[in-house]
C-alpha atoms as a PDB file:
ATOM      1  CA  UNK A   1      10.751  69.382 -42.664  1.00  0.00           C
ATOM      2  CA  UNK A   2      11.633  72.623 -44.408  1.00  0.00           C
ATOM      3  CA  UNK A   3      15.428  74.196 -45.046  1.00  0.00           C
ATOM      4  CA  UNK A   4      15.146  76.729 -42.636  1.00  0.00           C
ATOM      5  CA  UNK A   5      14.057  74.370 -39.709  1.00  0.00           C
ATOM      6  CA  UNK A   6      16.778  71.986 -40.850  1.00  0.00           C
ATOM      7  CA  UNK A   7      19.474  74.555 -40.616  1.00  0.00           C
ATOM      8  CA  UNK A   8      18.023  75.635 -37.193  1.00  0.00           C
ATOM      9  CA  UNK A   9      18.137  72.241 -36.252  1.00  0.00           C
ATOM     10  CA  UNK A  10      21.954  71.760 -37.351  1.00  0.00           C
ATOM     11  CA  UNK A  11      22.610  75.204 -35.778  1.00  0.00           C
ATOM     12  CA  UNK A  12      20.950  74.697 -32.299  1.00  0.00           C
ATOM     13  CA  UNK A  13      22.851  71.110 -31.905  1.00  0.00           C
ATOM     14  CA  UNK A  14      26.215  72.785 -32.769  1.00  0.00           C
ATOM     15  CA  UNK A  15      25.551  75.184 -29.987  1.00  0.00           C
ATOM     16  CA  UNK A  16      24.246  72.854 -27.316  1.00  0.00           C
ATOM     17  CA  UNK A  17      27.258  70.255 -28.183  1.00  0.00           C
ATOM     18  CA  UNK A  18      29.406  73.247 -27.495  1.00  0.00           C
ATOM     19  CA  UNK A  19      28.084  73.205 -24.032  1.00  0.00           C
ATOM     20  CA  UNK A  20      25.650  76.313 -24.514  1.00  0.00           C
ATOM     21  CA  UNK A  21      22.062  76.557 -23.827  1.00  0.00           C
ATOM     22  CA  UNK A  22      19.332  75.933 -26.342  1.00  0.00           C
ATOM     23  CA  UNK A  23      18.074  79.315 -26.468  1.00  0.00           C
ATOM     24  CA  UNK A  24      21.232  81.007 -27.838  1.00  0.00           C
ATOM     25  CA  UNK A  25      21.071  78.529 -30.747  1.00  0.00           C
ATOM     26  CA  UNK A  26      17.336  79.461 -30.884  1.00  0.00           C
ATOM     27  CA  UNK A  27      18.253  83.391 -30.270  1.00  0.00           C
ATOM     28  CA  UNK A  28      20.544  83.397 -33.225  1.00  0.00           C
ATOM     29  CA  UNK A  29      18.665  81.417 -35.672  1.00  0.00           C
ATOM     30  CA  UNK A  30      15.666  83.827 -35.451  1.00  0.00           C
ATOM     31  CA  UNK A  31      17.994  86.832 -35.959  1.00  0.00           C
ATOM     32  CA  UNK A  32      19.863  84.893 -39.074  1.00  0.00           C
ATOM     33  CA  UNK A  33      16.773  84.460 -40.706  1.00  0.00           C
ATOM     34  CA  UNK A  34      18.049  82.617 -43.321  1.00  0.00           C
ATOM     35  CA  UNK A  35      19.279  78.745 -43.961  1.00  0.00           C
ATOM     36  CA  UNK A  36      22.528  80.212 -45.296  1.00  0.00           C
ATOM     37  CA  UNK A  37      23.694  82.368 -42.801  1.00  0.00           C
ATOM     38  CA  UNK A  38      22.862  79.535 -40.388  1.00  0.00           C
ATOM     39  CA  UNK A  39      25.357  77.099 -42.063  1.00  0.00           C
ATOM     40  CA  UNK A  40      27.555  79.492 -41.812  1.00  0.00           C
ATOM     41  CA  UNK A  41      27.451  80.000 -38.473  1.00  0.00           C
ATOM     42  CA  UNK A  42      27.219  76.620 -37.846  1.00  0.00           C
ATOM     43  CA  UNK A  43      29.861  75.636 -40.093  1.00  0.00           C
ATOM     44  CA  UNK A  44      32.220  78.098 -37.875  1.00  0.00           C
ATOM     45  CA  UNK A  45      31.170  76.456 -34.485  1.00  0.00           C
ATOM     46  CA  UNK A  46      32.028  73.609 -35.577  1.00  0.00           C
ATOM     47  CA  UNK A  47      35.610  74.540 -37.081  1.00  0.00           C
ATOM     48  CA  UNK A  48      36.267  77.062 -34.580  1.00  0.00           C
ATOM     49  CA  UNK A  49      34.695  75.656 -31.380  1.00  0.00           C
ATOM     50  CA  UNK A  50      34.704  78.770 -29.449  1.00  0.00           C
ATOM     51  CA  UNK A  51      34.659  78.518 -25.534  1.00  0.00           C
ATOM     52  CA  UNK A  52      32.578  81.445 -24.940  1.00  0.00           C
ATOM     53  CA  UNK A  53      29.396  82.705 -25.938  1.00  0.00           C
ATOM     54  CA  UNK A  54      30.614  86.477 -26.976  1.00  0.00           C
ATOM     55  CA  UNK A  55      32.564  85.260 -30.096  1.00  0.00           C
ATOM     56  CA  UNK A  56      29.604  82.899 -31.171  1.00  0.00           C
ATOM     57  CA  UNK A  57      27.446  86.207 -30.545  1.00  0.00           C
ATOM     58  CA  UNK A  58      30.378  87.826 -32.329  1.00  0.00           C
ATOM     59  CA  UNK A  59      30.359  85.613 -35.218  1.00  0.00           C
ATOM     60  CA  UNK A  60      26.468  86.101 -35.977  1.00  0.00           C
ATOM     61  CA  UNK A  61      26.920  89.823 -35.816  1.00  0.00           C
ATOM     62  CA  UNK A  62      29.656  89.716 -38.278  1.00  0.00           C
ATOM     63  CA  UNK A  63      27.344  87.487 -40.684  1.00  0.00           C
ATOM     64  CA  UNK A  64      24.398  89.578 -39.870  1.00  0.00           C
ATOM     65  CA  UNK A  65      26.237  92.731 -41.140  1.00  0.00           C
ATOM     66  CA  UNK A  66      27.805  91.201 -44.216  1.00  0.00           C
ATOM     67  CA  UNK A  67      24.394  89.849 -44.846  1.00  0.00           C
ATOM     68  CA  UNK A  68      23.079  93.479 -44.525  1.00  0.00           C
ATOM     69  CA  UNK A  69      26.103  94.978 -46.529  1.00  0.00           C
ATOM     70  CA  UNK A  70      24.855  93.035 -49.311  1.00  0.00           C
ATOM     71  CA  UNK A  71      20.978  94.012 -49.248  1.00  0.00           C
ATOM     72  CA  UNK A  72      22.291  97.476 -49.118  1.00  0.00           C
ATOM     73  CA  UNK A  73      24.497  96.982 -52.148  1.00  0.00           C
ATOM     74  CA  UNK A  74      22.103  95.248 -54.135  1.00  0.00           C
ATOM     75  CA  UNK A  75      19.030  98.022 -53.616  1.00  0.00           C
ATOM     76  CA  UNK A  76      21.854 100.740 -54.383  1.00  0.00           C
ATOM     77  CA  UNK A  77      23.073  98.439 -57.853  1.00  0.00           C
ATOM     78  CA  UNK A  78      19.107  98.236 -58.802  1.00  0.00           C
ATOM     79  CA  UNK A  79      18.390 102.532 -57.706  1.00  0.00           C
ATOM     80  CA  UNK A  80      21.147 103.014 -59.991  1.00  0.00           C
ATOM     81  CA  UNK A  81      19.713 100.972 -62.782  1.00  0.00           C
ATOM     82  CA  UNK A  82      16.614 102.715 -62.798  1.00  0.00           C
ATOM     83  CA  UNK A  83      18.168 106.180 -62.431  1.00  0.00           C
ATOM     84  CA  UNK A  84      20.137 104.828 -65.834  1.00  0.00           C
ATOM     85  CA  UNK A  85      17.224 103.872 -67.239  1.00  0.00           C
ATOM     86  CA  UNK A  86      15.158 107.019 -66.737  1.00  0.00           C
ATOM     87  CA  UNK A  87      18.305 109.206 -67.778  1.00  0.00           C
ATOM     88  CA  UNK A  88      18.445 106.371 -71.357  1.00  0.00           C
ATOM     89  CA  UNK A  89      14.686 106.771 -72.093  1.00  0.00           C
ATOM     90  CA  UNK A  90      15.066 110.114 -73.216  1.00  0.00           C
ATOM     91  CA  UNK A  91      18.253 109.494 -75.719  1.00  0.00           C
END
């Protein structure tokens, strides 16, 4: 079995032992994408153990956009590498 379905796995029985259907654990993990962001919205059910499904849905949001934050900041760190490197190659 591969990391990703692991993590799925671990996330999907965090949600259904918080008395949630399946298909939200399923639901999130496909918009996650990624074994990391899935521990860490697993590792926050467990911890936090929220009684309703708007802060779990809350939660992945929040990791979603931090997740996004980052892609964003990394493209903009390597555009402004290249733009350095263009403006270099004629010095």
């Amino acid at each position: 079995m591969n990391e990703w379905n692991i993590a799925r796995n671990r996330l999907v029985d965090a949600v259904v032992e918080l008395g949630f259907p399946q298909q939200l654990g399923d639901a999130m993990a496909q918009q996650l994408g990624s074994p990391k962001a899935m521990d860490r919205l697993t590792s926050y059910l467990v911890n936090v153990q929220p009684h309703s499904a708007e802060l779990i849905v809350d939660e992945m949001l929040a990791i979603s956009s931090d997740i996004s934050a980052w892609k964003d900041k990394k493209e903009s760190l390597a555009a402004n590498a290249n733009y350095n490197d263009y403006l270099n190659r004629d010095l």
